[in-house]
Protein backbone atom coordinates (compact mmCIF):
# COMPACT_ATOMS: atom_id res chain seq x y z
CA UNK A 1 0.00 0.00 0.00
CA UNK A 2 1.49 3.55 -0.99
CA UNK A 3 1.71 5.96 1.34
CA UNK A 4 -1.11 8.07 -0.32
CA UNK A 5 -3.58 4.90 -0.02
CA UNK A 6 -2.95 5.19 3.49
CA UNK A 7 -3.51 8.75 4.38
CA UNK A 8 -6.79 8.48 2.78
CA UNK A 9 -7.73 5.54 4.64
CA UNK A 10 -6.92 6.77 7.92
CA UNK A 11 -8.93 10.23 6.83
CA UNK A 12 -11.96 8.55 5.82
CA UNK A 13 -12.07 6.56 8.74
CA UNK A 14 -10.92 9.73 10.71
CA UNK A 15 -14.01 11.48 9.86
CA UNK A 16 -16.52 8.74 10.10
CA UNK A 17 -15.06 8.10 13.88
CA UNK A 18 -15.66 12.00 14.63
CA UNK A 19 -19.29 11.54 12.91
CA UNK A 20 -20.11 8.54 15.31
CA UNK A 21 -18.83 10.44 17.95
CA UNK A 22 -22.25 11.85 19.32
CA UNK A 23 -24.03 8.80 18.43
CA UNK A 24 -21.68 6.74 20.84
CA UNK A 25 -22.29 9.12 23.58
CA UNK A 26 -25.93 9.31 23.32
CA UNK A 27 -25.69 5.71 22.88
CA UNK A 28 -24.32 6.09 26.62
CA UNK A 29 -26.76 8.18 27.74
CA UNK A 30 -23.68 10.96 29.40
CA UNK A 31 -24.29 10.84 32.79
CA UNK A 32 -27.10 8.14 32.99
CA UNK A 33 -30.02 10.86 34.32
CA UNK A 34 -32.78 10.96 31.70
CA UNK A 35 -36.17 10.80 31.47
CA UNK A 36 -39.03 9.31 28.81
CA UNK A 37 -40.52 11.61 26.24
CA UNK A 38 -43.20 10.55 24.34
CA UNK A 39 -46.26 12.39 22.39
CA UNK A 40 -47.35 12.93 19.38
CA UNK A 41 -46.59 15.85 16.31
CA UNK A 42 -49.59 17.08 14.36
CA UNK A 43 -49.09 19.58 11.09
CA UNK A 44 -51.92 22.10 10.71
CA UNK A 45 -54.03 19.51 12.54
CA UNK A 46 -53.09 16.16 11.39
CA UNK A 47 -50.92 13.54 12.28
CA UNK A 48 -46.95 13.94 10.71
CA UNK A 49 -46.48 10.96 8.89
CA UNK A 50 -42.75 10.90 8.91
CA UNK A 51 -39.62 13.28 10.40
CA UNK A 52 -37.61 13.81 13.25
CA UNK A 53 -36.99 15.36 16.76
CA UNK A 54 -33.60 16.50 18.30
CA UNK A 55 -33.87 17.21 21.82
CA UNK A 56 -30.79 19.58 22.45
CA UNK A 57 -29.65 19.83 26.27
CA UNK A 58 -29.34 23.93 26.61
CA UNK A 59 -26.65 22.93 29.75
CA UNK A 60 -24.46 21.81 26.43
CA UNK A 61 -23.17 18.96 28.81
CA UNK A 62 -25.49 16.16 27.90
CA UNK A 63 -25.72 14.09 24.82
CA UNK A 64 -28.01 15.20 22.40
CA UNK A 65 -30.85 12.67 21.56
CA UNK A 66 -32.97 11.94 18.45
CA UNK A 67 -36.36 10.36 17.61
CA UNK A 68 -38.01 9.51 14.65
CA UNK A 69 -41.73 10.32 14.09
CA UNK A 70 -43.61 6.85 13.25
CA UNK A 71 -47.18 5.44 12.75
CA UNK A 72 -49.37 8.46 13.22
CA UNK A 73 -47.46 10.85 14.58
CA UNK A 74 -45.81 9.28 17.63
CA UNK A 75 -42.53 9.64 19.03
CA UNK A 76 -40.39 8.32 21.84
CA UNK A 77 -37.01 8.87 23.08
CA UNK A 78 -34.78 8.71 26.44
CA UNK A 79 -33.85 12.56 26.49
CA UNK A 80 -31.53 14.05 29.21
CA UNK A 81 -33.07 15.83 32.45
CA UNK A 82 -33.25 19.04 32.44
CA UNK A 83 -33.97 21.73 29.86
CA UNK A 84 -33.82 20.87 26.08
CA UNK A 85 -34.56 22.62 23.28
CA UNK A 86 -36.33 20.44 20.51
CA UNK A 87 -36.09 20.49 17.04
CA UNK A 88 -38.58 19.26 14.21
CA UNK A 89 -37.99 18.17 10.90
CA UNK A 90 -40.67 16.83 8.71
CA UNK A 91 -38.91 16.71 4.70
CA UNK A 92 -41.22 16.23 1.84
CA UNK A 93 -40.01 14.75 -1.28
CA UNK A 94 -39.68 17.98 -4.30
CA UNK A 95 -38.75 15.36 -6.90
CA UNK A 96 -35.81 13.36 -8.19
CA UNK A 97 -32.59 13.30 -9.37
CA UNK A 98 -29.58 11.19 -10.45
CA UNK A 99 -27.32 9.81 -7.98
CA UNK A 100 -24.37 10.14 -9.92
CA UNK A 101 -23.56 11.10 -13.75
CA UNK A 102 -24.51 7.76 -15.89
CA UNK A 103 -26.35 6.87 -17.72
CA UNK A 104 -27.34 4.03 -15.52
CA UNK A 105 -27.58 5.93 -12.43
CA UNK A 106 -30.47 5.07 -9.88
CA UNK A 107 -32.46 8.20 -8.69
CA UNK A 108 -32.52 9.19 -5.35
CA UNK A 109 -35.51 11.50 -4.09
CA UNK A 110 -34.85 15.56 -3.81
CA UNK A 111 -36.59 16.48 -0.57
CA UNK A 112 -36.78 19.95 1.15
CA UNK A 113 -37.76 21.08 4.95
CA UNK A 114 -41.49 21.56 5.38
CA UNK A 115 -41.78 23.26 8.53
CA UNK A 116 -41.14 27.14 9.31
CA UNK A 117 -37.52 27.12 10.40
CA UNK A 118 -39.20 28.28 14.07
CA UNK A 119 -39.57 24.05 14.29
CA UNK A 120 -35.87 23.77 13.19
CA UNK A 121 -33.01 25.53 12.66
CA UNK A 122 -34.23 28.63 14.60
CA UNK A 123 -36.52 26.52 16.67
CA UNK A 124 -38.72 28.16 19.89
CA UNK A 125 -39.44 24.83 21.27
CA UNK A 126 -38.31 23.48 24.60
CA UNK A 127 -39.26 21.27 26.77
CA UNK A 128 -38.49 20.46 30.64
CA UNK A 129 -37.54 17.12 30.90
CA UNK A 130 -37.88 15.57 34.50
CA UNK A 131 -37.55 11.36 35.81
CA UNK A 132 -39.83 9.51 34.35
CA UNK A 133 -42.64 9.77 31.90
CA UNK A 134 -42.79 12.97 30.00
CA UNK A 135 -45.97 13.37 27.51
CA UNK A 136 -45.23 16.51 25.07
CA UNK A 137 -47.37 16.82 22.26
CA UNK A 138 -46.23 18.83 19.27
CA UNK A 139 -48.93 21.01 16.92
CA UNK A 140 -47.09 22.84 14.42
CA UNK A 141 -48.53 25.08 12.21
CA UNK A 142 -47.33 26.05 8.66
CA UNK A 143 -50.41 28.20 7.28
CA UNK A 144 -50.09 31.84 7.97
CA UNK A 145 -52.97 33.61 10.40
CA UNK A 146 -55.54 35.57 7.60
């Protein structure tokens, strides 16, 4: 192996390590102290039928956590105690494209965020996690007020 083959191993697998960083410490659970959160997201008044939540510990000690929306809205996820704020993401497929330049190529499914970025990136949701059982339910809104 030349000495080029090997740099680029050890930076791929350099930057994958880094990337499974925070799932290994979530994984963990940081200092062991969370509680259940569990509810259900709505859009404009019905049930999300796919997307995400990130809880994100505002003491920017614990782990960050994730949890995927399933069968009619629900979610679940061990989330770290204390103060969190949470972040939505529901993407909606916009239409497809090719995965790479051939003429072979499979197509892979263009999606973009459909949620205000108040859900997301600039999110105003929280939540105050405590032991035990936490029910949060999540109605989101994306049609302006007339």
């Amino acid at each position: 192996m030349s000495k080029q083959e090997f740099g680029s191993t050890n930076k791929i697998f350099l930057v994958l390590a880094i990337a499974c960083m925070p799932l290994v410490v979530g994984c963990t659970g940081g200092n062991g102290d969370v509680g259940r959160v569990m509810g259900t997201v709505t859009v404009n008044g019905e049930p999300a039928e796919s997307g995400a939540l990130t809880f994100v510990p505002l003491d920017r000690k614990s782990p960050k956590t994730g949890a995927t929306i399933l069968e009619d809205g629900k979610y679940e996820a061990d989330v770290a105690i204390g103060r969190s704020k949470v972040e939505i993401s529901i993407p909606v497929v916009v239409g497809q494209e090719k995965r790479y330049d051939a003429p072979d190529s499979p197509l892979m499914d263009v999606t973009r965020e459909s949620l205000p970025f108040k859900y997301n990136r600039k999110t105003e949701l929280e939540i105050d996690v405590v032991s035990g059982t936490n029910e949060k339910d999540r109605e989101l809104t994306t049609k302006k007020s007339e």
